[in-house]
N, C-alpha and C. Protein backbone atom coordinates (compact mmCIF):
# COMPACT_ATOMS: atom_id res chain seq x y z
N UNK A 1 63.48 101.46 97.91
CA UNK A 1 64.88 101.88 97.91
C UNK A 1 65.34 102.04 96.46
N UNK A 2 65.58 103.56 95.99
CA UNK A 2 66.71 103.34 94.88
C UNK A 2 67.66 102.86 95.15
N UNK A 3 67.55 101.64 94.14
CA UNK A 3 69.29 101.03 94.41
C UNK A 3 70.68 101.69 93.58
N UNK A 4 69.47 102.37 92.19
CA UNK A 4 70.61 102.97 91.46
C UNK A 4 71.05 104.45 91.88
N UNK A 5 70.46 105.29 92.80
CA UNK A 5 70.67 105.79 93.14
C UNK A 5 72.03 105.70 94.26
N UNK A 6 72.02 104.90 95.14
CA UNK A 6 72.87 104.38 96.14
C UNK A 6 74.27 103.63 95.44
N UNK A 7 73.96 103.27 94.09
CA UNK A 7 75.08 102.55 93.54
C UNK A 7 75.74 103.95 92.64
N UNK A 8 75.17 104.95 92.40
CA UNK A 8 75.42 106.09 91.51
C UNK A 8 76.72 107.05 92.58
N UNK A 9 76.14 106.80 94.12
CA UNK A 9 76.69 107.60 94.93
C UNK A 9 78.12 106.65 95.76
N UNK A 10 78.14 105.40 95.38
CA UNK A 10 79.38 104.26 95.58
C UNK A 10 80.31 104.53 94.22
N UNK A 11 79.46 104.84 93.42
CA UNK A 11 80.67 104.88 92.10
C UNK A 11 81.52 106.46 92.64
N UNK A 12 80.19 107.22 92.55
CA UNK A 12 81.62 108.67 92.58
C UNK A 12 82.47 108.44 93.97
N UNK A 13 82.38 108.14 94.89
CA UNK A 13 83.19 107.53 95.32
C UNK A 13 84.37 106.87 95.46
N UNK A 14 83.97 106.00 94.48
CA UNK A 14 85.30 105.26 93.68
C UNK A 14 85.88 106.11 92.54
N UNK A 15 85.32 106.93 92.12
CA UNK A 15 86.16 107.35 91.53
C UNK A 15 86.64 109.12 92.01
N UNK A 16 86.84 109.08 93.16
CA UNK A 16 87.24 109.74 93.95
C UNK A 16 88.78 109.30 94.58
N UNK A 17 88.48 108.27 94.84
CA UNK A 17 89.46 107.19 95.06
C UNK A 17 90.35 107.32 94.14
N UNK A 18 90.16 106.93 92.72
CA UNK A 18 90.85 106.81 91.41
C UNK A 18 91.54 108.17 91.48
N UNK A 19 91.32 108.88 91.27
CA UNK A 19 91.90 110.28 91.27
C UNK A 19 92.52 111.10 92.21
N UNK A 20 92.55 109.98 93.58
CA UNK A 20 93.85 109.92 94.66
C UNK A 20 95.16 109.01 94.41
N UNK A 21 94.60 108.11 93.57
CA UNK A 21 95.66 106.85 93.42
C UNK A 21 95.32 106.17 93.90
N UNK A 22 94.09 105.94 94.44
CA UNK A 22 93.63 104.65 95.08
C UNK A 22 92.93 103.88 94.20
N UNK A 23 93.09 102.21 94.80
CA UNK A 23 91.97 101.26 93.85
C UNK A 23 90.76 101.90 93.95
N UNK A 24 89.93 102.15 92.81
CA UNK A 24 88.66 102.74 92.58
C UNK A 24 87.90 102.11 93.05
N UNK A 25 87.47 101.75 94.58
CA UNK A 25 86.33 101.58 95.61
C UNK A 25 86.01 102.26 96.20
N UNK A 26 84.20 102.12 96.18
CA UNK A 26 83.60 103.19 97.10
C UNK A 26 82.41 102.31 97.25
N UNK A 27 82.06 102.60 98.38
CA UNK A 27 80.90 102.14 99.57
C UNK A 27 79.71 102.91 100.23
N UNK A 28 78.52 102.42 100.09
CA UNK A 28 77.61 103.42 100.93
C UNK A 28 76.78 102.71 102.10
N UNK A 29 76.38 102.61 103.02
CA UNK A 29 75.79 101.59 103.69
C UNK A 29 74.58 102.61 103.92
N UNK A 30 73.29 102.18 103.52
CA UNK A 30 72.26 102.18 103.49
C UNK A 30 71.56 101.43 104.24
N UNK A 31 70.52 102.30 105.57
CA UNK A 31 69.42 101.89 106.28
C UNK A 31 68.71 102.25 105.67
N UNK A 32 67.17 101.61 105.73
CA UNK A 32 66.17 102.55 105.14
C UNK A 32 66.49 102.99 103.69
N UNK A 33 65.87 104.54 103.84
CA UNK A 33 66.16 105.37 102.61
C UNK A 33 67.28 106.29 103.00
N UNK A 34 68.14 106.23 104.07
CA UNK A 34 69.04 106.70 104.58
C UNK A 34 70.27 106.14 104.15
N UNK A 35 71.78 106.76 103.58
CA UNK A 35 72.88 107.01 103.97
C UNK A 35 73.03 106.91 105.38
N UNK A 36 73.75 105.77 105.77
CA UNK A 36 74.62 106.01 107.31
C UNK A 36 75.89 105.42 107.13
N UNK A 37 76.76 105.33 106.39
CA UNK A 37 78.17 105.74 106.11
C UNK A 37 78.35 105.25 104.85
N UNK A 38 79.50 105.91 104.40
CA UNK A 38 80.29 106.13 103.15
C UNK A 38 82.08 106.19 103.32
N UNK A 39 82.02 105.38 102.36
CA UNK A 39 83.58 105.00 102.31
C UNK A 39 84.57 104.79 100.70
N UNK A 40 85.59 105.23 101.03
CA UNK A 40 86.37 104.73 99.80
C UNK A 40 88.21 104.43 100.11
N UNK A 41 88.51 103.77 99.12
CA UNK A 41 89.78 102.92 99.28
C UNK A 41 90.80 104.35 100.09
N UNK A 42 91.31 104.22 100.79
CA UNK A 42 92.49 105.05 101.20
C UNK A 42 93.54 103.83 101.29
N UNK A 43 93.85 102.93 100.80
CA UNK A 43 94.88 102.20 101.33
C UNK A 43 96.40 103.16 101.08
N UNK A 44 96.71 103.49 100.10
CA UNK A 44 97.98 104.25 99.30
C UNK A 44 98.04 105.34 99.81
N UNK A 45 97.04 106.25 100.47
CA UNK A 45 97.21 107.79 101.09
C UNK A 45 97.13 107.26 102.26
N UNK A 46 96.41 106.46 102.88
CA UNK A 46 96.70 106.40 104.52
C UNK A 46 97.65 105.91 105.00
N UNK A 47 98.21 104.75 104.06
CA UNK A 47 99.35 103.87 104.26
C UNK A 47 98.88 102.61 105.65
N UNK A 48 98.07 102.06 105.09
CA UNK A 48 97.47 101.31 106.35
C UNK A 48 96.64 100.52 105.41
N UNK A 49 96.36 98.96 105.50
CA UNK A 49 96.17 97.99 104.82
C UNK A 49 94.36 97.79 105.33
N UNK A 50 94.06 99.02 106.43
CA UNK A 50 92.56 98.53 106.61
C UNK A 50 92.23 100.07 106.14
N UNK A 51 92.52 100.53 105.07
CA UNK A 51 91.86 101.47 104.53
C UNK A 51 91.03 101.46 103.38
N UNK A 52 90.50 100.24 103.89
CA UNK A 52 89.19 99.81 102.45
C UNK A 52 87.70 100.14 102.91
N UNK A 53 87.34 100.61 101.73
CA UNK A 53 86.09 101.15 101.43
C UNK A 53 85.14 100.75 102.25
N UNK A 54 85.26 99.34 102.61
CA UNK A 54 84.11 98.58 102.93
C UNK A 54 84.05 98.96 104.71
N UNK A 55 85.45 98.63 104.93
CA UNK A 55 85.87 99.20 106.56
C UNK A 55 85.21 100.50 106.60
N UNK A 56 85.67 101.29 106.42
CA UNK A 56 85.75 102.83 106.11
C UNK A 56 84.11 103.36 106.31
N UNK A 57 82.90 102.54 105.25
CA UNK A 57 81.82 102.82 105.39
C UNK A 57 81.47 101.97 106.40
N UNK A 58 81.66 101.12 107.63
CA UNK A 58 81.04 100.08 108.13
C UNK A 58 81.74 101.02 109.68
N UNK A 59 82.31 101.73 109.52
CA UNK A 59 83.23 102.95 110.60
C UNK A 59 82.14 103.77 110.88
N UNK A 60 81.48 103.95 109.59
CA UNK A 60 80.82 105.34 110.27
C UNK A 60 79.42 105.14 109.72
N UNK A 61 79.17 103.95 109.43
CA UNK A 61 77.82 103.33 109.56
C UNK A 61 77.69 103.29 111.13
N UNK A 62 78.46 102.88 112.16
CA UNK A 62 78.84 102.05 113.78
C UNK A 62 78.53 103.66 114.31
N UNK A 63 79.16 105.04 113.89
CA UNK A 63 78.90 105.71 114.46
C UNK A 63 77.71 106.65 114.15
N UNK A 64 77.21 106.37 112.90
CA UNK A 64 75.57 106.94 113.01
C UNK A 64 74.85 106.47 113.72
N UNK A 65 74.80 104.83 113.79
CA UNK A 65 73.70 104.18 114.72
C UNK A 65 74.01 104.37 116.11
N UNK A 66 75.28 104.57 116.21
CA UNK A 66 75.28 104.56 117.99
C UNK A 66 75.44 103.32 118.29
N UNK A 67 76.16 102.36 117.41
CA UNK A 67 76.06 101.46 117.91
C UNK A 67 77.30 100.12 117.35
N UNK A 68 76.93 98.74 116.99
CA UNK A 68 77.67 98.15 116.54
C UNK A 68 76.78 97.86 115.29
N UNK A 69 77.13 97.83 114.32
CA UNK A 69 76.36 97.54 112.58
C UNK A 69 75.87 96.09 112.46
N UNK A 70 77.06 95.02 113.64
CA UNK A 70 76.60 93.56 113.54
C UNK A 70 75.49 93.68 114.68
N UNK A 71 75.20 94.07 115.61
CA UNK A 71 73.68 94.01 116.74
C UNK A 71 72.58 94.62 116.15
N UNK A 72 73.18 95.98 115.15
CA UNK A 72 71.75 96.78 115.10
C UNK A 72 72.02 96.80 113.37
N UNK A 73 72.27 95.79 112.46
CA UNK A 73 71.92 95.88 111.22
C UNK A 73 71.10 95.64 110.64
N UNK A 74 69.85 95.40 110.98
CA UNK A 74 68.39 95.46 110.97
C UNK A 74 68.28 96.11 109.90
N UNK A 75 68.08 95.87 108.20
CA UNK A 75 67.63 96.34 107.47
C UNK A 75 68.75 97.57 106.66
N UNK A 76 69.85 96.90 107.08
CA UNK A 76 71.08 97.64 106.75
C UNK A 76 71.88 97.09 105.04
N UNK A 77 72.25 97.99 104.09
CA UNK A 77 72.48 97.19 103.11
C UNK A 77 74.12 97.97 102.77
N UNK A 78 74.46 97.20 102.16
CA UNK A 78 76.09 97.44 102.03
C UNK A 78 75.88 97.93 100.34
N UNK A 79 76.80 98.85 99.59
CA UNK A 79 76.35 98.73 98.24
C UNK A 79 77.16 99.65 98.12
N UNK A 80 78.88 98.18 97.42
CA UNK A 80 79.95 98.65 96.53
C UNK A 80 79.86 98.62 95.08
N UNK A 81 80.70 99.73 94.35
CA UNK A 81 81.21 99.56 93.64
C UNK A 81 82.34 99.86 93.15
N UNK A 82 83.24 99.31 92.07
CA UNK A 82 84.26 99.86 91.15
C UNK A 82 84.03 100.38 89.81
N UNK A 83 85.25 101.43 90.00
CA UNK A 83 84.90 102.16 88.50
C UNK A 83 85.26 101.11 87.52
N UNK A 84 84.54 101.76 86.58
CA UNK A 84 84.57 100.34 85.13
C UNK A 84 85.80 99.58 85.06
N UNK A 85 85.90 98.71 85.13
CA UNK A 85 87.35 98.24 84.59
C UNK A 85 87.83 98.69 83.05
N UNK A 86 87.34 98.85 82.26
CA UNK A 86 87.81 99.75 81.13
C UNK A 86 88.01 100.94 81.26
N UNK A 87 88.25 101.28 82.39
CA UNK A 87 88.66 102.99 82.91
C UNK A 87 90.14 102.33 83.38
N UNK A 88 89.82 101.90 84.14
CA UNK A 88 91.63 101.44 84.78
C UNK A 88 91.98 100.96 83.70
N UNK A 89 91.62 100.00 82.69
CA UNK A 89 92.75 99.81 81.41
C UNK A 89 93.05 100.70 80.53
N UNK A 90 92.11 101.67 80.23
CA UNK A 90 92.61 103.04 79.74
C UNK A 90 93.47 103.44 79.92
N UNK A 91 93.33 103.96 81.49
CA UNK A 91 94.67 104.71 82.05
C UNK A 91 95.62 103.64 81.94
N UNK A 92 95.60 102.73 81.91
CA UNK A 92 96.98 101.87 81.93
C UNK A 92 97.95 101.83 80.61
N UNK A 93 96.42 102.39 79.13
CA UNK A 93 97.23 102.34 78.15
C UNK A 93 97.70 103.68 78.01
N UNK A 94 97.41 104.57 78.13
CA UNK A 94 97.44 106.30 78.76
C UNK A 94 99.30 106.27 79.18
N UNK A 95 99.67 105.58 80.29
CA UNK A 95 100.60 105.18 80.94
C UNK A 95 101.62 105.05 80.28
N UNK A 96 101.27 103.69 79.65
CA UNK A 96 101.72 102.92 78.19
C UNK A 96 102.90 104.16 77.30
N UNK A 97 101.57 104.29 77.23
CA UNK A 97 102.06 105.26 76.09
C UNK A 97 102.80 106.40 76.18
N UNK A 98 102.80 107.52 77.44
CA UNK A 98 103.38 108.66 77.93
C UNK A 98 104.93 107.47 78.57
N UNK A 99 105.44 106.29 78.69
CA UNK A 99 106.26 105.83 79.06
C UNK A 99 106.87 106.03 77.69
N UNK A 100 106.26 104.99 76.76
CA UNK A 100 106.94 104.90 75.41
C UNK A 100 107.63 105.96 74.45
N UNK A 101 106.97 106.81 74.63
CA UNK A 101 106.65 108.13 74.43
C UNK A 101 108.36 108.69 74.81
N UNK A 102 108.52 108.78 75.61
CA UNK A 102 109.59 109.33 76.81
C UNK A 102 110.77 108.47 76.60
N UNK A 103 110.56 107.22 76.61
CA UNK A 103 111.61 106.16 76.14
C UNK A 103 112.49 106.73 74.88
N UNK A 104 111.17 106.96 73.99
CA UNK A 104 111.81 107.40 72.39
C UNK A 104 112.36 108.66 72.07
N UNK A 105 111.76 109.92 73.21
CA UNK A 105 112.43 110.70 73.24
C UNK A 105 114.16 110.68 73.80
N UNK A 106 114.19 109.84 74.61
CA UNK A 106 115.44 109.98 74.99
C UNK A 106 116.37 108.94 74.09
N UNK A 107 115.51 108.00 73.18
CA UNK A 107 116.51 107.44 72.25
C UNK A 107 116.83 108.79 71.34
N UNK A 108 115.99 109.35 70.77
CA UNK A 108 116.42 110.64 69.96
C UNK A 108 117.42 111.48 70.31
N UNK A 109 117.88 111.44 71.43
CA UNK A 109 118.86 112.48 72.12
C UNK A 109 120.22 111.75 71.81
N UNK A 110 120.08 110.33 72.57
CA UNK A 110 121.01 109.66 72.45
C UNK A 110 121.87 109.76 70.89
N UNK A 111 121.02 109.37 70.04
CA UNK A 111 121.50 108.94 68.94
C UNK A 111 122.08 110.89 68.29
N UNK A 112 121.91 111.72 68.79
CA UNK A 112 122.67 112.78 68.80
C UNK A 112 123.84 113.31 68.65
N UNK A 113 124.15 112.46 69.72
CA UNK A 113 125.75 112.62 70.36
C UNK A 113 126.81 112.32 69.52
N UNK A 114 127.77 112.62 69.16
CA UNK A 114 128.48 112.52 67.81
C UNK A 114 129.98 112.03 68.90
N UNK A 115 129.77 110.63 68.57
CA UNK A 115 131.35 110.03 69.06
C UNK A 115 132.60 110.35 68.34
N UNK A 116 133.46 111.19 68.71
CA UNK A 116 134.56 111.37 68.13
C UNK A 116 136.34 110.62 68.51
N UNK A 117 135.71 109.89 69.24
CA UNK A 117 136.86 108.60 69.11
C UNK A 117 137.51 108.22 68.38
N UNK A 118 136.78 107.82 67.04
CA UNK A 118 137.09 107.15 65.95
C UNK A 118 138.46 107.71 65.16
């Protein structure tokens, strides 16, 4: 079994996920040298709290085999991953910054305005 192969095809996955807005999980469940399901986080687009990766591939692992995954998992392997965590802190400083960014523009405007009260 490539494992890095199977872990190569859980990452894009997850980061499939990432680029929905979902937590960057993705899942492949591997019989054999076979794919029999694949999954990734939908929690935020489905709006439903069992829209995890792990569910998701263990869904349609149940319906390749024809069966239930806990009777017939005979040689069945689960194999998550997440995108790097230095990818999600990136974007977080990415974030950061297009906030700050925007903040200061609108102090610049502010300080514009010419009070004539006085």
């Amino acid at each position: 079994m490539d494992h890095e192969y199977y872990m190569r095809q859980a990452l894009e996955l997850a980061q499939q996920a990432l680029f929905e807005g979902e937590v960057p999980v993705g899942c492949v469940i591997v019989q054999g040298e076979r794919i029999v399901g694949r999954g990734r986080n939908r929690r935020e687009t489905g709006r439903t709290a069992l829209g995890h990766a792990e569910v998701e591939a263990i869904q349609r692992a149940c319906e390749a085999l024809g069966g239930s995954i806990v009777t017939d998992a005979f040689g069945v392997v689960a194999m998550v991953a997440m995108t790097p965590l230095l990818t999600i802190q990136l974007l977080g400083l990415v974030y950061q910054w297009k906030v700050n960014k925007a903040k200061l523009a609108q102090a610049a405007e502010d300080e514009e305005i010419i009070d004539l009260a006085y």
